[in-house]
C-alpha atoms as a PDB file:
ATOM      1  CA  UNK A   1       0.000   0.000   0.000  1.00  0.00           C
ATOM      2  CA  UNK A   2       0.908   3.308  -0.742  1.00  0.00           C
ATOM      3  CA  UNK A   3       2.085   6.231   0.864  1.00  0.00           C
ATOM      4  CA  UNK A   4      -1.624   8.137   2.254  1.00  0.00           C
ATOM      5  CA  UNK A   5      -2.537  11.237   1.134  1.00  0.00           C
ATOM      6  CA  UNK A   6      -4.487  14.426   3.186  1.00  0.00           C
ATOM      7  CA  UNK A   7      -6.790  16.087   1.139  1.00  0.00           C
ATOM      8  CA  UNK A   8      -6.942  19.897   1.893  1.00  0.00           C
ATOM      9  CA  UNK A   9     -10.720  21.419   0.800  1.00  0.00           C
ATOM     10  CA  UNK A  10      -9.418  25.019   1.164  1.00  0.00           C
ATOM     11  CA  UNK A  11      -9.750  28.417  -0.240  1.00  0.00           C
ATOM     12  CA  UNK A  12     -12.425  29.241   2.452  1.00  0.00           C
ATOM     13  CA  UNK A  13     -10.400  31.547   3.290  1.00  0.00           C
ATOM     14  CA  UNK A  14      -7.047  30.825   1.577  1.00  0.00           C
ATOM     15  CA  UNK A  15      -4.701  32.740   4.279  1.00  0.00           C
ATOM     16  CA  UNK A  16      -6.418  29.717   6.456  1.00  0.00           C
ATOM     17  CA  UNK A  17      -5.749  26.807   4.698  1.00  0.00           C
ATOM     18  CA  UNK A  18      -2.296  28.121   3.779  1.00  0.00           C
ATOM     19  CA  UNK A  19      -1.529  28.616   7.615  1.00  0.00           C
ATOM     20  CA  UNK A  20      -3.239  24.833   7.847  1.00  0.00           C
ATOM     21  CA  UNK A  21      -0.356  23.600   5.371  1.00  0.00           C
ATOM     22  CA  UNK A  22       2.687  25.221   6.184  1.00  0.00           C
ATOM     23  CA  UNK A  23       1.516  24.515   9.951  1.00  0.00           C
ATOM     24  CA  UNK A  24       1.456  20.487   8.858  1.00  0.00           C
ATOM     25  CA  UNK A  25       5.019  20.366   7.631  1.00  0.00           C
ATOM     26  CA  UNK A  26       6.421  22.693  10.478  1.00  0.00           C
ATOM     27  CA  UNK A  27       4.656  19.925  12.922  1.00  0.00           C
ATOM     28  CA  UNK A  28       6.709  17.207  11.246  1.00  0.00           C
ATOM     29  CA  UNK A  29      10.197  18.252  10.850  1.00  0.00           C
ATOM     30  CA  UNK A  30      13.394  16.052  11.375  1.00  0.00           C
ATOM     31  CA  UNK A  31      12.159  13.617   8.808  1.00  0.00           C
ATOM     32  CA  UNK A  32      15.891  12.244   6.978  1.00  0.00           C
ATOM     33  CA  UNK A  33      14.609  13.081   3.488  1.00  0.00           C
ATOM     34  CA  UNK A  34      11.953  15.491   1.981  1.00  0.00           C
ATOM     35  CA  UNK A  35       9.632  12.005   0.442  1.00  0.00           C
ATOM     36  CA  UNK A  36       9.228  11.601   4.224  1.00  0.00           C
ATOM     37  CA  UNK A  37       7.102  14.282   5.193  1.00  0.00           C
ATOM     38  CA  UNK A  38       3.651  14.333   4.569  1.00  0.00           C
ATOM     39  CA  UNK A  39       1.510  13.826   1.158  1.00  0.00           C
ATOM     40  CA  UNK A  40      -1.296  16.535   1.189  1.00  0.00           C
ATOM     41  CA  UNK A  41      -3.021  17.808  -1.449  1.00  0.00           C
ATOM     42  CA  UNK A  42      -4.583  21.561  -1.112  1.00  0.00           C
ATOM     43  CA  UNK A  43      -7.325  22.183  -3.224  1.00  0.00           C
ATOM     44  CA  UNK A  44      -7.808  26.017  -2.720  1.00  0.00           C
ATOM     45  CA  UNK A  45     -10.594  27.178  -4.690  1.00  0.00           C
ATOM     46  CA  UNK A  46     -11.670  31.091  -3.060  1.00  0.00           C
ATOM     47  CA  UNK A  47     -15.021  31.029  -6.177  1.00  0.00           C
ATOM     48  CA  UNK A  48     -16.510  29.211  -3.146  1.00  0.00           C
ATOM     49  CA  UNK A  49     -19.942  31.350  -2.110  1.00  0.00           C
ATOM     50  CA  UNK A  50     -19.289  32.645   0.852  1.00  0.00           C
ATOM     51  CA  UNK A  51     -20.581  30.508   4.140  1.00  0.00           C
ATOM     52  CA  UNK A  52     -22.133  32.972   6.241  1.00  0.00           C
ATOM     53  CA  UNK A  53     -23.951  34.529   3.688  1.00  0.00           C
ATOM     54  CA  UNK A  54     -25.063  31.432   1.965  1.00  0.00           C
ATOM     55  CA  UNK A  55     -26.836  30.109   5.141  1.00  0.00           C
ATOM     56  CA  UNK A  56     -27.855  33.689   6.676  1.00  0.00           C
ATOM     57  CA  UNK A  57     -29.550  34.369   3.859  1.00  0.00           C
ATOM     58  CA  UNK A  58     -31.255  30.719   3.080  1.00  0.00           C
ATOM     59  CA  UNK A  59     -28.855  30.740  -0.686  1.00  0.00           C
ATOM     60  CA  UNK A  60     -27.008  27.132   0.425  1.00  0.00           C
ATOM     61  CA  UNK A  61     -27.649  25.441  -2.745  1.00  0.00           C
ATOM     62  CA  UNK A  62     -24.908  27.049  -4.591  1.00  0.00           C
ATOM     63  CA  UNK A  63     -22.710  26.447  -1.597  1.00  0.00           C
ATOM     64  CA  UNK A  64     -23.560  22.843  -1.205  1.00  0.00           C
ATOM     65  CA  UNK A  65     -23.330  22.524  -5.252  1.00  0.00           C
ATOM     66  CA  UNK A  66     -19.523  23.772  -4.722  1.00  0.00           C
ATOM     67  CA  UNK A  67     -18.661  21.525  -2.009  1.00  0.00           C
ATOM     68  CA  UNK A  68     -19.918  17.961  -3.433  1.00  0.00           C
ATOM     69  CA  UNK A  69     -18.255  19.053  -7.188  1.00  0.00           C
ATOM     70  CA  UNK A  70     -14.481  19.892  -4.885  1.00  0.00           C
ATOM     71  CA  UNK A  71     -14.958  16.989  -2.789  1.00  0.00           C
ATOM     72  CA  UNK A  72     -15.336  14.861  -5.263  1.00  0.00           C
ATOM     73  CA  UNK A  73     -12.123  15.950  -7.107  1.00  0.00           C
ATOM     74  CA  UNK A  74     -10.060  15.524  -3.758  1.00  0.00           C
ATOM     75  CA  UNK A  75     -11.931  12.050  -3.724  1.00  0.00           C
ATOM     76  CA  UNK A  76     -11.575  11.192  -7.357  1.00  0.00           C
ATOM     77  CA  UNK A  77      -7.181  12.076  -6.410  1.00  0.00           C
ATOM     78  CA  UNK A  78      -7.478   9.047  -4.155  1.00  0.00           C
ATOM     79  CA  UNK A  79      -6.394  10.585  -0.783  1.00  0.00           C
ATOM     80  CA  UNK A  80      -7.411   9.145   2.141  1.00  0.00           C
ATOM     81  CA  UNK A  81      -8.971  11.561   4.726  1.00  0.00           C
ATOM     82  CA  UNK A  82     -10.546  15.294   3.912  1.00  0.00           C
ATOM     83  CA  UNK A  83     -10.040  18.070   5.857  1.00  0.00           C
ATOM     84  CA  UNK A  84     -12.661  21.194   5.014  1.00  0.00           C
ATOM     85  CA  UNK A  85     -10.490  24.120   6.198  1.00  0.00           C
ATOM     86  CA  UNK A  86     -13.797  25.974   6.918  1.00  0.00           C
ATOM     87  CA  UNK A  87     -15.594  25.288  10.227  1.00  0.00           C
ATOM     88  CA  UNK A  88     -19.263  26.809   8.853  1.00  0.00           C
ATOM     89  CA  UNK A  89     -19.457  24.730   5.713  1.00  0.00           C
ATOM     90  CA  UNK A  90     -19.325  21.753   7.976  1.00  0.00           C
ATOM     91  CA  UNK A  91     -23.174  23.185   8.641  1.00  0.00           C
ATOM     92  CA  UNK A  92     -24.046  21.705   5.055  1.00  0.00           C
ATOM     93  CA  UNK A  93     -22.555  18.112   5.543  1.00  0.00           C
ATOM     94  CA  UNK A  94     -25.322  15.972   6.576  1.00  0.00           C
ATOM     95  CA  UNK A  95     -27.393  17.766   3.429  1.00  0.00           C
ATOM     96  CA  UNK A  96     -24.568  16.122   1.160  1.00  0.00           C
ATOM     97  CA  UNK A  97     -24.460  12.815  -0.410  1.00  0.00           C
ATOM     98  CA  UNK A  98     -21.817  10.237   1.398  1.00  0.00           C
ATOM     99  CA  UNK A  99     -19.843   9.377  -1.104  1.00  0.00           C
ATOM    100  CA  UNK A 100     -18.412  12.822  -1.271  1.00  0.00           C
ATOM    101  CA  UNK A 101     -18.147  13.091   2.749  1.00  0.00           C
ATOM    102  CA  UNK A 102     -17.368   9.250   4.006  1.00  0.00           C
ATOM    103  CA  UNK A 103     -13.539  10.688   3.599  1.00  0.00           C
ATOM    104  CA  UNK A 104     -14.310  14.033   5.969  1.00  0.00           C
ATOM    105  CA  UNK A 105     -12.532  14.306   9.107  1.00  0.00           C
ATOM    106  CA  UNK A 106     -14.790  16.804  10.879  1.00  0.00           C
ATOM    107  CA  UNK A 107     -13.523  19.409  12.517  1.00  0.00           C
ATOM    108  CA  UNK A 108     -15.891  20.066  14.539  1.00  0.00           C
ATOM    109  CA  UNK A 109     -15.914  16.435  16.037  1.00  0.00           C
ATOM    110  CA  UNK A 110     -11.887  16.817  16.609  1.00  0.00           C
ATOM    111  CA  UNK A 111     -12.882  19.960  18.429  1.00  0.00           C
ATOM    112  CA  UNK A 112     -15.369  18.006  20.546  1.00  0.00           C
ATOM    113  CA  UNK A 113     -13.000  15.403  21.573  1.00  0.00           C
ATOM    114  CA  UNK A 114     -10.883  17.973  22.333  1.00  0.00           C
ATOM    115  CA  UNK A 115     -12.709  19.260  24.749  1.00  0.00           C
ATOM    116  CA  UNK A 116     -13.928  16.779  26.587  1.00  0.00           C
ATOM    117  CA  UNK A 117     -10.246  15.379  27.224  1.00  0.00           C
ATOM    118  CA  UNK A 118      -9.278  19.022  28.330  1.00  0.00           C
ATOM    119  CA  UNK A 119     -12.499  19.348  30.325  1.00  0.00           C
ATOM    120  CA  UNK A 120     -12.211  23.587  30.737  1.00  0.00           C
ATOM    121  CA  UNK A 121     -15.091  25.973  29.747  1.00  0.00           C
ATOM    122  CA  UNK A 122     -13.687  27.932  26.222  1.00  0.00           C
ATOM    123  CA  UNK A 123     -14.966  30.923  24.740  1.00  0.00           C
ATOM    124  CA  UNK A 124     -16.331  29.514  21.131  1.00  0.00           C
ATOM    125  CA  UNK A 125     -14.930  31.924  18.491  1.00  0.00           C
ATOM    126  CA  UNK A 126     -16.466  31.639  15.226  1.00  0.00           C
ATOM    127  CA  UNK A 127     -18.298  33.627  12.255  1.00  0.00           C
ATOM    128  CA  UNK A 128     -22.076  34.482  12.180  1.00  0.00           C
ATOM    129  CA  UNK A 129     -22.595  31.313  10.266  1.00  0.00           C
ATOM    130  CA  UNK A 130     -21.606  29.159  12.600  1.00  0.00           C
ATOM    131  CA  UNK A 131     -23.594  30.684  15.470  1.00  0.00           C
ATOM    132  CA  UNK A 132     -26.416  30.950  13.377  1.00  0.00           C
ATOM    133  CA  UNK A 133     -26.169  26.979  12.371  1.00  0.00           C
ATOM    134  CA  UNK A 134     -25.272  26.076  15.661  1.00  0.00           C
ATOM    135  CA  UNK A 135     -22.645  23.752  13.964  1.00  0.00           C
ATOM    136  CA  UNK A 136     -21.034  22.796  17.338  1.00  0.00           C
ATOM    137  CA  UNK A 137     -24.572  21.197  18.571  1.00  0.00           C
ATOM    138  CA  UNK A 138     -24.371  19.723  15.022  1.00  0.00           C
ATOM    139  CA  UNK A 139     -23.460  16.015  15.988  1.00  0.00           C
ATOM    140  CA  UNK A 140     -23.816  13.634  18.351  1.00  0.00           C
ATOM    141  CA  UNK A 141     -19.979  14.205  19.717  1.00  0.00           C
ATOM    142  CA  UNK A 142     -20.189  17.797  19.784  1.00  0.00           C
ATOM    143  CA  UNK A 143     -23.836  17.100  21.902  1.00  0.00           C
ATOM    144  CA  UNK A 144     -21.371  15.917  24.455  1.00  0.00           C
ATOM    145  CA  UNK A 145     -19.267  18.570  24.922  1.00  0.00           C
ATOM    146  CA  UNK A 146     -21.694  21.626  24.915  1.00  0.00           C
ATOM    147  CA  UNK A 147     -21.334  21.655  28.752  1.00  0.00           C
ATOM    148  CA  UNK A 148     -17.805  23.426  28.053  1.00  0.00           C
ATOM    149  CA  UNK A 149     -18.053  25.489  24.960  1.00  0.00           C
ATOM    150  CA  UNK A 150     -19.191  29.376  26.166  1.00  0.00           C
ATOM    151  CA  UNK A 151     -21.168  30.911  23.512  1.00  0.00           C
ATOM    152  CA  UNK A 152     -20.750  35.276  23.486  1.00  0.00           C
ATOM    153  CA  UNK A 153     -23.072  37.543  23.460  1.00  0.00           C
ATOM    154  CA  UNK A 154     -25.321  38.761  20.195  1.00  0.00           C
ATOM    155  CA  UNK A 155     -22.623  41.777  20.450  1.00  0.00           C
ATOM    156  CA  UNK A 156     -19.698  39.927  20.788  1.00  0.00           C
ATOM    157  CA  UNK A 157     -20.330  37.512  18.211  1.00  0.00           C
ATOM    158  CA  UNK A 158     -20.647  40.516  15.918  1.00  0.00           C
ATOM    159  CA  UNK A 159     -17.203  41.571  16.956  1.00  0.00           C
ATOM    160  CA  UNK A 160     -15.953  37.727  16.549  1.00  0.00           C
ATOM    161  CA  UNK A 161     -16.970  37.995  13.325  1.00  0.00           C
ATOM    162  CA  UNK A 162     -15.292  41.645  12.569  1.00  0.00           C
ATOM    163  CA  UNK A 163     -12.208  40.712  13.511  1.00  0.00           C
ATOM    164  CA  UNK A 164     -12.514  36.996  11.028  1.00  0.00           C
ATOM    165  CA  UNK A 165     -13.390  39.544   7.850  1.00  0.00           C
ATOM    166  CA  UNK A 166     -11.808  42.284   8.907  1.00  0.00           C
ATOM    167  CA  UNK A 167      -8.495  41.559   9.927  1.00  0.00           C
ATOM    168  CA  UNK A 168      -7.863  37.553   9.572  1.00  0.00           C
ATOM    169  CA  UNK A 169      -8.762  37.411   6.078  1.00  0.00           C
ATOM    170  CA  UNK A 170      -7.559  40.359   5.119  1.00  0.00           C
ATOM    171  CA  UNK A 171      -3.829  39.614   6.133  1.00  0.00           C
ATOM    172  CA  UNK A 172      -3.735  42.516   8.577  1.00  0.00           C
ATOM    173  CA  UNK A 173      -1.304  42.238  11.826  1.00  0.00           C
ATOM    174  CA  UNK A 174      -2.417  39.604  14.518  1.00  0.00           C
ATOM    175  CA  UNK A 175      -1.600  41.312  17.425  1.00  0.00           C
ATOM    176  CA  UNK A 176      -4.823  44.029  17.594  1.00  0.00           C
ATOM    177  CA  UNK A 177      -6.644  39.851  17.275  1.00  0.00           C
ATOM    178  CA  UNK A 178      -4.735  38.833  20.030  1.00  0.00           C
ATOM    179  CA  UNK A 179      -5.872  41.658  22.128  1.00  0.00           C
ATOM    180  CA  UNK A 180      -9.299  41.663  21.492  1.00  0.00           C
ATOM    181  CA  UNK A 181      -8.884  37.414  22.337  1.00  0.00           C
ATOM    182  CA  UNK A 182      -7.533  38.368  25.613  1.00  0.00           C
ATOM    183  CA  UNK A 183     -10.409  41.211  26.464  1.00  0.00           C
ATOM    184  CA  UNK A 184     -12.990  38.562  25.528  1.00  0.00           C
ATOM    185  CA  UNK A 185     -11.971  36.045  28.170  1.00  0.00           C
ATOM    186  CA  UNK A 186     -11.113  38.520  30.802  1.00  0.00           C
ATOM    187  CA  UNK A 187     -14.984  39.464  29.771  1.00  0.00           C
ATOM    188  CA  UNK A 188     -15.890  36.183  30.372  1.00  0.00           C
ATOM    189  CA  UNK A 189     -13.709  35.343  33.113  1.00  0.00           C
ATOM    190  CA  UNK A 190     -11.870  32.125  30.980  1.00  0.00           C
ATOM    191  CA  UNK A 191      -8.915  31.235  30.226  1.00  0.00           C
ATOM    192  CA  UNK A 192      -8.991  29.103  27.273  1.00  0.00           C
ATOM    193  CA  UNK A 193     -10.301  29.634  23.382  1.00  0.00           C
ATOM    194  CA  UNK A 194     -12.317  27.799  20.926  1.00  0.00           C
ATOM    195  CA  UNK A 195     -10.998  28.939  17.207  1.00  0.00           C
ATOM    196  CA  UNK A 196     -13.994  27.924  15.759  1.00  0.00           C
ATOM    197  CA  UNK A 197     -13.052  29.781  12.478  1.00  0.00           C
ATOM    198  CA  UNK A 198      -9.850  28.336  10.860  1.00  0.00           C
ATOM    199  CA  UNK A 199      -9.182  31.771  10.386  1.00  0.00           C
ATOM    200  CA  UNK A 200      -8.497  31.808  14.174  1.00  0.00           C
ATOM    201  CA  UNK A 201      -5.650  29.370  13.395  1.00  0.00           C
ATOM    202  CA  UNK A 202      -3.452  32.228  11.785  1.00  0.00           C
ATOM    203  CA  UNK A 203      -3.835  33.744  15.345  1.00  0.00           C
ATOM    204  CA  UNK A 204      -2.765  30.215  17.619  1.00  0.00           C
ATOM    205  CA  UNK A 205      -0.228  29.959  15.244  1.00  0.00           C
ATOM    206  CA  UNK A 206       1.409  33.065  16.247  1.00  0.00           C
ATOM    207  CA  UNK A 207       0.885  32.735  19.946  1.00  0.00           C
ATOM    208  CA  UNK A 208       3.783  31.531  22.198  1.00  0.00           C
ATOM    209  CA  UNK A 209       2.680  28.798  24.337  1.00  0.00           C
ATOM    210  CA  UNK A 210       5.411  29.496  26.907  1.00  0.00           C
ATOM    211  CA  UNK A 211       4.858  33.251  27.249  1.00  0.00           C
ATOM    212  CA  UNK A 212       4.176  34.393  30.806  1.00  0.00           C
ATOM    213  CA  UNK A 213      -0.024  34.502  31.171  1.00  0.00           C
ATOM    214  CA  UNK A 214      -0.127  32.287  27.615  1.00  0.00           C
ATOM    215  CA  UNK A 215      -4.150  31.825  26.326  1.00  0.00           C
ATOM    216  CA  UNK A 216      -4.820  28.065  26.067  1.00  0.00           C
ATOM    217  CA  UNK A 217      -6.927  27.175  23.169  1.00  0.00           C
ATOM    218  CA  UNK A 218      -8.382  24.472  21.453  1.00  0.00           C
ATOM    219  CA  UNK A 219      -7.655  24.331  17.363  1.00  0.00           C
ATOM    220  CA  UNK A 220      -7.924  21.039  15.435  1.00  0.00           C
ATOM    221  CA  UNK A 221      -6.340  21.602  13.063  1.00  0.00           C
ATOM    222  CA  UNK A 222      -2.685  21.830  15.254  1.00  0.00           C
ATOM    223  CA  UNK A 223      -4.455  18.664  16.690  1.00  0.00           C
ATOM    224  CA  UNK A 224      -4.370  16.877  12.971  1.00  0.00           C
ATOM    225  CA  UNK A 225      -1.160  19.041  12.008  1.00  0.00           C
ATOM    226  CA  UNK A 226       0.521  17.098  14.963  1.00  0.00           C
ATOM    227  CA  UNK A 227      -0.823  13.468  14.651  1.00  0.00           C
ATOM    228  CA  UNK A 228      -1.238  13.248  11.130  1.00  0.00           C
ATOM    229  CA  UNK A 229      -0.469   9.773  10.829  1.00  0.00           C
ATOM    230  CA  UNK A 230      -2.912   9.050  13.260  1.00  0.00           C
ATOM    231  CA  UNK A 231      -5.544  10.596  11.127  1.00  0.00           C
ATOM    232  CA  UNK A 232      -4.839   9.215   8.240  1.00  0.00           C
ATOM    233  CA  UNK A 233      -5.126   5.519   9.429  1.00  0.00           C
ATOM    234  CA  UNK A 234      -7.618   5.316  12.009  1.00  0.00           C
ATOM    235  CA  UNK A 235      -6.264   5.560  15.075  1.00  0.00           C
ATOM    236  CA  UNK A 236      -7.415   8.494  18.143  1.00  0.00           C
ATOM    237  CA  UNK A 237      -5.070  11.695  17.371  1.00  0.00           C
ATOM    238  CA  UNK A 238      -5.741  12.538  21.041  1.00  0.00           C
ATOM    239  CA  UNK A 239      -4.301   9.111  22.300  1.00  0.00           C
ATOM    240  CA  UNK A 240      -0.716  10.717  23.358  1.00  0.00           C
ATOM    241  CA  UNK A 241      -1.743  14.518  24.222  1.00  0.00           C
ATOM    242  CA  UNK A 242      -2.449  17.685  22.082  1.00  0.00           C
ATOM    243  CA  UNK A 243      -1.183  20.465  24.172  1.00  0.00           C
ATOM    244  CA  UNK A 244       1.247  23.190  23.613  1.00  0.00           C
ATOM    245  CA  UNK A 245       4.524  22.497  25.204  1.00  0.00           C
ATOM    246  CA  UNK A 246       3.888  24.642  28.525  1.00  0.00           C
ATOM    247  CA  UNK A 247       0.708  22.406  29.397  1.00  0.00           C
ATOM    248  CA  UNK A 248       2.219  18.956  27.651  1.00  0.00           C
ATOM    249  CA  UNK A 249       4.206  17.734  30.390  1.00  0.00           C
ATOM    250  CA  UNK A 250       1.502  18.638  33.606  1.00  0.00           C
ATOM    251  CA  UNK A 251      -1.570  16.660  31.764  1.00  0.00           C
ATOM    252  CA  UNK A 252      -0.511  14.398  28.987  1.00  0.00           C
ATOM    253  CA  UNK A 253      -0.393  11.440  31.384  1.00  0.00           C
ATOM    254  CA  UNK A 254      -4.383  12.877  32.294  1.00  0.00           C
ATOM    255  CA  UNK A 255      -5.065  13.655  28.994  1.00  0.00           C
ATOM    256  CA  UNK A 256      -3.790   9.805  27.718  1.00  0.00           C
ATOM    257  CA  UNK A 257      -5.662   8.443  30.753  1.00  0.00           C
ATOM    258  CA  UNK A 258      -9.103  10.278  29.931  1.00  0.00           C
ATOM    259  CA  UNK A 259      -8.865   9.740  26.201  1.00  0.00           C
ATOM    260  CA  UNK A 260      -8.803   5.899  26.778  1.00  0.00           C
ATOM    261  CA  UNK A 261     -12.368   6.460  28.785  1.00  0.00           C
ATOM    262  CA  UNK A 262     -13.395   7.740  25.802  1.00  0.00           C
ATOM    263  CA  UNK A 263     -12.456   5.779  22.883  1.00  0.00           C
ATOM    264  CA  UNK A 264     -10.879   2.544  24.765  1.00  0.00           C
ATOM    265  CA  UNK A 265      -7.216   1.092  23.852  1.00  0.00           C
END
């Protein structure tokens, strides 16, 4: 058997699935030769309709047409798991016929598991889509972990979303993100993120997880980034820890311990 290949469904935004891949092969340096590393395949196709708009304002068929047509060319390339680098499209998937899904790894169910390993409250950052959809009630293992995702305000959310189309997509310096992350949870008196936008993940990426006062925060895609080959065959990408390296060594024995509750051996 060959080599597996990720499939990438980007483009929604491209800054975010960009971040996504260069964040995969930073995640798996020290391999002896470059046809070590990873196989991925980006499909980054920015025509997409735009999310939030397609489902605020009931247009989803277009959307939906443009996901099943760039699935099924990921699909049709033979790769062996899907990522959608867009959190509110994963809204549309149970309207979509299997064969072009039965290869998605959700993010929103990594994000689930996530959570319930790390068992802390986090402040759910995401567009107006996603609120609107509710995509992380959306299936049965995000169900389980509602208890500690912290939805904003109606005002807040606004501002979520702002600083997603204003600043994140548009390139524009992190840092005026990174303060507005930390006046959010002060706000809400947490400690810990949800970037429920993979537009978020140009943020984590910046952050330094062994800064003084760092902001904990759950992302999936660093999750699949770091246990890619866990992904790609099977196997629970939470089984040996998912933590940045200030938390890694305190709960990774926890985190290993709770995971096997979860999924078993």
């Amino acid at each position: 058997m060959g080599k597996k290949t990720l499939g990438i469904l980007g483009g929604m935004g491209p800054l975010a699935s960009l971040a996504f891949l260069q964040t995969i092969y930073e995640q798996n340096l020290g391999c002896s030769t470059e046809q070590d590393y990873p196989n991925t395949l980006l499909l980054s196709l920015s025509s997409v309709p735009d999310r939030t708009d397609s489902l605020l304002n009931n247009a989803g068929k277009a959307l939906q047409e443009a996901l099943v047509r760039n699935l099924s060319i990921l699909n049709a390339a033979g790769v062996a798991k899907i990522v959608i680098c867009c959190f509110t499209s994963h809204t549309l998937l149970d309207r979509l016929p299997k064969e072009a899904t039965g290869t998605v790894f959700s993010l929103v169910d990594m994000t689930a598991r996530e959570l319930l390993v790390r068992r802390e409250p986090s402040l759910l950052l995401a567009s107006l889509g996603s609120y609107q959809g509710q995509v992380f009630l959306s299936t049965e293992e995000a169900q389980k972990a509602k208890e500690f995702i912290v939805l904003p305000d109606e005002a807040d959310r606004r501002t979520i979303h702002g600083l997603i189309y204003d600043s994140l997509k548009q390139g524009k310096d992190v840092d005026a993100v990174y303060r507005a992350v930390r006046g959010l949870l002060a706000k809400y008196g947490l400690k810990s993120f949800i970037a429920g936008c993979t537009e978020f993940h140009i943020l984590t990426r910046s952050m330094d997880p062994d800064a003084q006062n760092a902001i904990a925060f759950v992302d999936p895609l660093f999750t699949i980034a770091r246990r890619l080959e866990d992904v790609l065959d099977g196997r629970d990408p939470l089984r040996l820890g998912v933590f940045p390296p200030h938390e890694r060594q305190q709960r990774d024995t926890n985190m290993t311990n709770n995971s096997e509750e979860l999924y078993g051996d």
